[in-house]
C-alpha atoms as a PDB file:
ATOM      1  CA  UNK A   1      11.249  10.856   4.819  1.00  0.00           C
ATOM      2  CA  UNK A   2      14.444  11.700   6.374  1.00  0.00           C
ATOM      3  CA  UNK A   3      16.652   9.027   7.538  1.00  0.00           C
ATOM      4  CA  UNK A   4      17.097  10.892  10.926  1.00  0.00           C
ATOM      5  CA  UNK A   5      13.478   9.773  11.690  1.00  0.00           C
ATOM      6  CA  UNK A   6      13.417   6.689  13.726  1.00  0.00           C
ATOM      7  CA  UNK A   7      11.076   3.685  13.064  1.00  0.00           C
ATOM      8  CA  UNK A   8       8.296   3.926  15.709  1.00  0.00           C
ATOM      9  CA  UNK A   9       8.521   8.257  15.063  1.00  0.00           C
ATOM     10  CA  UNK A  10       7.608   6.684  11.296  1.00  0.00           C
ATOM     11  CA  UNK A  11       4.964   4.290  12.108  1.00  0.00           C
ATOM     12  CA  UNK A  12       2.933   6.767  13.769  1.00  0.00           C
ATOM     13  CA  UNK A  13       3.363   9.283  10.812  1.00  0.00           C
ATOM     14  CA  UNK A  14       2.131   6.502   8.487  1.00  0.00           C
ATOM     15  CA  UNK A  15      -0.634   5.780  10.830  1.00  0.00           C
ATOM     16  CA  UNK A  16      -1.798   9.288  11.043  1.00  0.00           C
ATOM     17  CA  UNK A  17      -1.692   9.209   7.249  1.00  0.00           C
ATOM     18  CA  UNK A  18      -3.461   5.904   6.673  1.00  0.00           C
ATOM     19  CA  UNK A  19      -7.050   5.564   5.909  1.00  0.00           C
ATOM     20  CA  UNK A  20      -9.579   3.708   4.409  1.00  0.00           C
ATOM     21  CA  UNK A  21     -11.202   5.110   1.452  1.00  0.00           C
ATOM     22  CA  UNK A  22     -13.548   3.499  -1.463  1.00  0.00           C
ATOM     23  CA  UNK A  23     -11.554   2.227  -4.189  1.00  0.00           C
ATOM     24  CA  UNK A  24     -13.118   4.096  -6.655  1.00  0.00           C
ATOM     25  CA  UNK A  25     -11.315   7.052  -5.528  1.00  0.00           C
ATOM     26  CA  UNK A  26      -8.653   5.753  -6.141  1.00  0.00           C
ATOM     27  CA  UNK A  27      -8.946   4.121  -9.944  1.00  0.00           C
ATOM     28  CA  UNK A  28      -6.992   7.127 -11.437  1.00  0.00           C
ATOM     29  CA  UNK A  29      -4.115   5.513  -9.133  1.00  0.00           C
ATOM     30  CA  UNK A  30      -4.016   2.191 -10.562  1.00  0.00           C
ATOM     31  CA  UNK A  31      -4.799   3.549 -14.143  1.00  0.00           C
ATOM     32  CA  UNK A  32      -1.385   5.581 -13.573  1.00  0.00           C
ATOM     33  CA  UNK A  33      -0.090   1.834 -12.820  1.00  0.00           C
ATOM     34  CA  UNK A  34       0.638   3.247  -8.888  1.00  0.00           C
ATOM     35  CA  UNK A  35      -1.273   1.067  -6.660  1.00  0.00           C
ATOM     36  CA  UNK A  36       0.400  -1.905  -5.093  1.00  0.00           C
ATOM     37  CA  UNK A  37      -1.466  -4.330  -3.429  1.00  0.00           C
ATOM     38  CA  UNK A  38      -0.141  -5.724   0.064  1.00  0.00           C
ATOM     39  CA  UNK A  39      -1.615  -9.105   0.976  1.00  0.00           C
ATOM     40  CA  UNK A  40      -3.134  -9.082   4.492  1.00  0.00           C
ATOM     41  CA  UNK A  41      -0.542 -11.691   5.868  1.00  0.00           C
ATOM     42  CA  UNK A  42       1.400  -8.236   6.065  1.00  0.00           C
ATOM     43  CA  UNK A  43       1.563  -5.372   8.132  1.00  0.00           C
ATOM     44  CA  UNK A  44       0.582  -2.488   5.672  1.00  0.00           C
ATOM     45  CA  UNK A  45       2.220   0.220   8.020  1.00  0.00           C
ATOM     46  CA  UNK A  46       5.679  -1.778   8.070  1.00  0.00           C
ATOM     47  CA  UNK A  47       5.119  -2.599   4.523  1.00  0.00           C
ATOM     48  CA  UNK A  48       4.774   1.337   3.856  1.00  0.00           C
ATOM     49  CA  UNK A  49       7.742   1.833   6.330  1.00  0.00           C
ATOM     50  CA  UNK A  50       9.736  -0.622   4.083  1.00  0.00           C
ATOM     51  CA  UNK A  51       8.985   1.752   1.288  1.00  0.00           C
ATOM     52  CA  UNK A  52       9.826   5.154   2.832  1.00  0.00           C
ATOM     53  CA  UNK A  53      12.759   4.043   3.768  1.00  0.00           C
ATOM     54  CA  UNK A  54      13.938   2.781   0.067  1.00  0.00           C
ATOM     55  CA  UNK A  55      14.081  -0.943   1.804  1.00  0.00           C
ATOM     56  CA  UNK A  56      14.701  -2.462  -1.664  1.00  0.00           C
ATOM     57  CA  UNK A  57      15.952  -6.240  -0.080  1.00  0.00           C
ATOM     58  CA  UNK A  58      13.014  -6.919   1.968  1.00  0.00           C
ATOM     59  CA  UNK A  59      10.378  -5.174  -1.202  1.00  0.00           C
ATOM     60  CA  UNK A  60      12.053  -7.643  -3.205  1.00  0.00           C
ATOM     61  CA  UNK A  61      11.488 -10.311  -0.826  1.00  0.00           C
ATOM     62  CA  UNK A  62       7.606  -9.710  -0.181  1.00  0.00           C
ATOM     63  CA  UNK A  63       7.294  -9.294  -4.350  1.00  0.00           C
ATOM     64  CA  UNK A  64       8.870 -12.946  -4.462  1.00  0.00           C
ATOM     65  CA  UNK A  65       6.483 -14.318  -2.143  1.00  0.00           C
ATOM     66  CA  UNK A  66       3.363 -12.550  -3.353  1.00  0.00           C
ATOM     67  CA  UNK A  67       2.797 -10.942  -0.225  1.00  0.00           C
ATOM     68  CA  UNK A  68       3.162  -7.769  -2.144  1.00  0.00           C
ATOM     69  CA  UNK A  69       2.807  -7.179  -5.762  1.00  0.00           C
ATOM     70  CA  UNK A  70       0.673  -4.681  -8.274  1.00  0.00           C
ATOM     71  CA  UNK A  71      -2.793  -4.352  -8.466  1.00  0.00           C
ATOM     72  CA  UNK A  72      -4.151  -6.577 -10.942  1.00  0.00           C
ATOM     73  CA  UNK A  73      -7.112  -5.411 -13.721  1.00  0.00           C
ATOM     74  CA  UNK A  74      -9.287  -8.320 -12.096  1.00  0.00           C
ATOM     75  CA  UNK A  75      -8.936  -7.162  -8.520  1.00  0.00           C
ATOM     76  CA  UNK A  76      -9.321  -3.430  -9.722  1.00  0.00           C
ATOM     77  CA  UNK A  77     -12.589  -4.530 -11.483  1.00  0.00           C
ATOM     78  CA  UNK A  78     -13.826  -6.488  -8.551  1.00  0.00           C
ATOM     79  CA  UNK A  79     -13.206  -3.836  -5.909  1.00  0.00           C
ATOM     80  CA  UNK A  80     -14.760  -1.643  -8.507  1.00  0.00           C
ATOM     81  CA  UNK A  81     -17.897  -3.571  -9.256  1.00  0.00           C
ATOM     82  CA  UNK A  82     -18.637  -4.432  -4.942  1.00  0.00           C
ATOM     83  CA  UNK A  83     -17.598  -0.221  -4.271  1.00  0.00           C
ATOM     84  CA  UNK A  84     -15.186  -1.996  -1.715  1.00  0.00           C
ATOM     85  CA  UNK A  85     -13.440  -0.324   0.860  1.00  0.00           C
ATOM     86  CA  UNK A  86      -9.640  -0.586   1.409  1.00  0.00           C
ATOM     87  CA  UNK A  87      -6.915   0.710   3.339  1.00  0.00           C
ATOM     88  CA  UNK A  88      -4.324   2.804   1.666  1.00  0.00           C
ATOM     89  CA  UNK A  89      -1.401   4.574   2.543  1.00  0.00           C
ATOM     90  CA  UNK A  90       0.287   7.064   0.061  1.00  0.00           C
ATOM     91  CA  UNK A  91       4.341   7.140  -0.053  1.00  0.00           C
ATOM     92  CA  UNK A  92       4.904   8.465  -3.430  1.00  0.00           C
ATOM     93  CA  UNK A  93       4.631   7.946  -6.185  1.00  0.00           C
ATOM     94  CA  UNK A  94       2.848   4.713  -4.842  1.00  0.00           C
ATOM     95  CA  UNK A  95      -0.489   4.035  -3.194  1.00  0.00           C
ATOM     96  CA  UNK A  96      -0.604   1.166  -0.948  1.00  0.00           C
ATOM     97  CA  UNK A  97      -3.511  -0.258  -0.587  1.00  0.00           C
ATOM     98  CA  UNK A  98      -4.873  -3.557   1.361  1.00  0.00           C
ATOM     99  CA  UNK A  99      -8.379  -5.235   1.795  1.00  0.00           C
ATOM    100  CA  UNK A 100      -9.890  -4.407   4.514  1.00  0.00           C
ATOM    101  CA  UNK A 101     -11.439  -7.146   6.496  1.00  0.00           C
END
């Protein structure tokens, strides 16, 4: 995304582009080792913003505190097994994804 593009103009984008689809469609994803999971104590649209905009301080700081991290093989297999549903927003090469509640 170009740097030109301010904050709220990105938000929206993000938002347009967000959905919630069945993890299953997305298990070539995280067998690529692309997903990452964002707890839901976060925003996943600022999360995603932090992304876009190569925010590499405040990534580091959510993977420190868990609050964002990769998918692991037991969540994969559990969201597999109950056909959940998640949110996901795609800023390549990554696929964020949350629960949704």
């Amino acid at each position: 995304m170009e740097k030109a593009v301010n904050k709220k103009e990105m938000l929206e984008k993000l938002n347009r582009e967000t959905a919630k689809i069945n993890w299953s469609e997305l298990a070539r994803f995280f067998a690529a080792g692309s997903t990452i999971y964002v707890n839901s104590s976060q925003d996943l649209l600022e999360v995603a913003c932090a992304v876009a905009k190569d925010e590499h301080e405040l990534f580091g700081q959510l993977l420190k505190t868990g609050n964002v991290s990769r998918v692991t093989d037991e969540q994969a297999r559990q969201w597999l097994d109950q056909d959940a549903v998640v949110w996901a927003s795609v800023i390549l090469p990554w696929v964020l994804v949350q629960e949704v509640k």
